[in-house]
C-alpha atoms as a PDB file:
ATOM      1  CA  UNK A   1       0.000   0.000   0.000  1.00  0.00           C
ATOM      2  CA  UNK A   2       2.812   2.411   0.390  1.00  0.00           C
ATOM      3  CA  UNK A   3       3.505   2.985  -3.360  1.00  0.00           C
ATOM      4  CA  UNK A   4      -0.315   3.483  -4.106  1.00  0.00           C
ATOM      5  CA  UNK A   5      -0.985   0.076  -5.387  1.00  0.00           C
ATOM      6  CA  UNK A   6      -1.963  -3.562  -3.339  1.00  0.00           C
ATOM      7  CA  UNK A   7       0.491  -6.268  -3.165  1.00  0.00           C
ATOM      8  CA  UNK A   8      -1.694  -8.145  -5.793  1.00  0.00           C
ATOM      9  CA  UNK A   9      -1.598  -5.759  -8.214  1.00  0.00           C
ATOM     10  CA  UNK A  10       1.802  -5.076  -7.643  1.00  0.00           C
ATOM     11  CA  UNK A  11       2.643  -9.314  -8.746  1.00  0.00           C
ATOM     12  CA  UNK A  12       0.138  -9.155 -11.655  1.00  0.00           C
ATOM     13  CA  UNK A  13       2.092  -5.743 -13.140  1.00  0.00           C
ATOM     14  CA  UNK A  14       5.678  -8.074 -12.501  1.00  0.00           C
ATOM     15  CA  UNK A  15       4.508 -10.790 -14.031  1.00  0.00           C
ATOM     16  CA  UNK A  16       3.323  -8.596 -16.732  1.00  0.00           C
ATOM     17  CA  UNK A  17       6.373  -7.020 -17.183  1.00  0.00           C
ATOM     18  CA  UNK A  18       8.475 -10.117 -17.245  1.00  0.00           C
ATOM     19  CA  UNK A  19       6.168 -11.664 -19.588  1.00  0.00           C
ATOM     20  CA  UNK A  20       7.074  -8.854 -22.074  1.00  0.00           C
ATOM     21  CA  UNK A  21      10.036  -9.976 -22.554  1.00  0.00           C
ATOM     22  CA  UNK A  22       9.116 -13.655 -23.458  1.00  0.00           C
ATOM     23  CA  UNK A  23       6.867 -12.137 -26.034  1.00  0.00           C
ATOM     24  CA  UNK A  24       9.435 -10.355 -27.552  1.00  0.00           C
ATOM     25  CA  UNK A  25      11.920 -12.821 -27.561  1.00  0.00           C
ATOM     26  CA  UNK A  26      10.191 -16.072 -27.898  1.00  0.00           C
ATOM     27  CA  UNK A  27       8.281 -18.051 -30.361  1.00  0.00           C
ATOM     28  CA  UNK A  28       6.299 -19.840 -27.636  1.00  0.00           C
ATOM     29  CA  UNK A  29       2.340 -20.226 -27.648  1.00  0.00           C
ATOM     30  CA  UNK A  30       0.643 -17.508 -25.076  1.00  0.00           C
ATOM     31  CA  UNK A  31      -0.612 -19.966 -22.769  1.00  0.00           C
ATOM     32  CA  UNK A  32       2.773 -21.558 -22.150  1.00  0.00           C
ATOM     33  CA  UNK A  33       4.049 -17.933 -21.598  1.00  0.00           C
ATOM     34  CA  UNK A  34       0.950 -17.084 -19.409  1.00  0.00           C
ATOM     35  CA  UNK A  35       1.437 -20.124 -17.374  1.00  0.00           C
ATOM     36  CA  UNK A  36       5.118 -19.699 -16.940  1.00  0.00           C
ATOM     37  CA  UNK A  37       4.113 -16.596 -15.270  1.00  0.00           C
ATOM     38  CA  UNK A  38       1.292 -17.673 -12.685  1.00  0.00           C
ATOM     39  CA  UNK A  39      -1.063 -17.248 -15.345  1.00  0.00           C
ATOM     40  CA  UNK A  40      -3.756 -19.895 -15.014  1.00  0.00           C
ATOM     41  CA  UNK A  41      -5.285 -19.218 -18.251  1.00  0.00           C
ATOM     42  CA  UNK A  42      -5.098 -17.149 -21.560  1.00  0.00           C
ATOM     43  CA  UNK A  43      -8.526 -14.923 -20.637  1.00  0.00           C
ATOM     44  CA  UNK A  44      -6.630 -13.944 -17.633  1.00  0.00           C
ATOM     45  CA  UNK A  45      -3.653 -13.484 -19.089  1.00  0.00           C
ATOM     46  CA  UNK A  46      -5.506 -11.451 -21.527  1.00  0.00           C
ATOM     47  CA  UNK A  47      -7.158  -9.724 -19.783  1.00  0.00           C
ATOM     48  CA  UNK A  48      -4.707  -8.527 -17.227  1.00  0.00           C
ATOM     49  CA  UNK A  49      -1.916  -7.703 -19.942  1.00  0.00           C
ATOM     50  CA  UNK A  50      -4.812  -5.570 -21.742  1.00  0.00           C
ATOM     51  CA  UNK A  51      -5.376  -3.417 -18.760  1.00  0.00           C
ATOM     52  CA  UNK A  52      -1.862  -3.191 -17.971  1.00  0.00           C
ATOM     53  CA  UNK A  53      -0.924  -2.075 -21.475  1.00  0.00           C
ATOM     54  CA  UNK A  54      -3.529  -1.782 -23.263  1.00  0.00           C
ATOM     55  CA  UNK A  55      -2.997  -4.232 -25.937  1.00  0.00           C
ATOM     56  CA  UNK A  56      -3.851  -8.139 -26.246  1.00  0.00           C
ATOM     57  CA  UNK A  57      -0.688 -10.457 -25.591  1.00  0.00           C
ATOM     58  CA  UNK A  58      -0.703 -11.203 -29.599  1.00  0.00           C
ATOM     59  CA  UNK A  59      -1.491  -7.673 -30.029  1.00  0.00           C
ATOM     60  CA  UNK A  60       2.090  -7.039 -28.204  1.00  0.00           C
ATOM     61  CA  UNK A  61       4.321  -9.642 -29.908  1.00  0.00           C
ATOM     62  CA  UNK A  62       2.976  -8.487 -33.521  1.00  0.00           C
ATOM     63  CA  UNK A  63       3.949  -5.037 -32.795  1.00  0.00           C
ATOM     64  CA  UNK A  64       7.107  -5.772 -30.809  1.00  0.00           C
ATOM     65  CA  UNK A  65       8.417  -7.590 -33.703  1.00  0.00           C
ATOM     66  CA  UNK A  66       7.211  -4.848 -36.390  1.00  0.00           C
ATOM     67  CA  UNK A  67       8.813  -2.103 -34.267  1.00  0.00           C
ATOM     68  CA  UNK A  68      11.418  -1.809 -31.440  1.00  0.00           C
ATOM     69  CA  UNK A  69       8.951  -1.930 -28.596  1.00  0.00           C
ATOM     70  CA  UNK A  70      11.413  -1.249 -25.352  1.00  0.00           C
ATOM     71  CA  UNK A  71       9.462   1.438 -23.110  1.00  0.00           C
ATOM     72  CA  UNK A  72       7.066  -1.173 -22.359  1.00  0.00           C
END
């Protein structure tokens, strides 16, 4: 609670962030990225990476690869 946000949010945004990079770098399949993250699905996955970024997981990679994506 200190810097503004709760612990679980705080996880969700790491695991986001880490995540990121796996996208980037990795041909793997979303769920096996999602679940190597503590993602138990690809709708939560999804849905968590949306709010955090604003874009889809797939929405991400496509646009990481088209265009040097690194202030993510």
């Amino acid at each position: 609670k200190l810097n503004g946000t709760s612990p679980i949010d705080y996880i969700i945004s790491k695991r986001i962030e880490l995540s990121r990079s796996a996208l980037k770098r990795t041909d793997d399949n979303i769920l096996d990225i999602a679940k190597k993250y503590g993602f138990n699905n690809t709708a939560n996955y999804n849905r968590a990476f949306k709010l955090k970024t604003g874009m889809t997981p797939s929405e991400f990679r496509k646009r990481s690869r088209s265009e040097d994506i690194t202030d993510w």
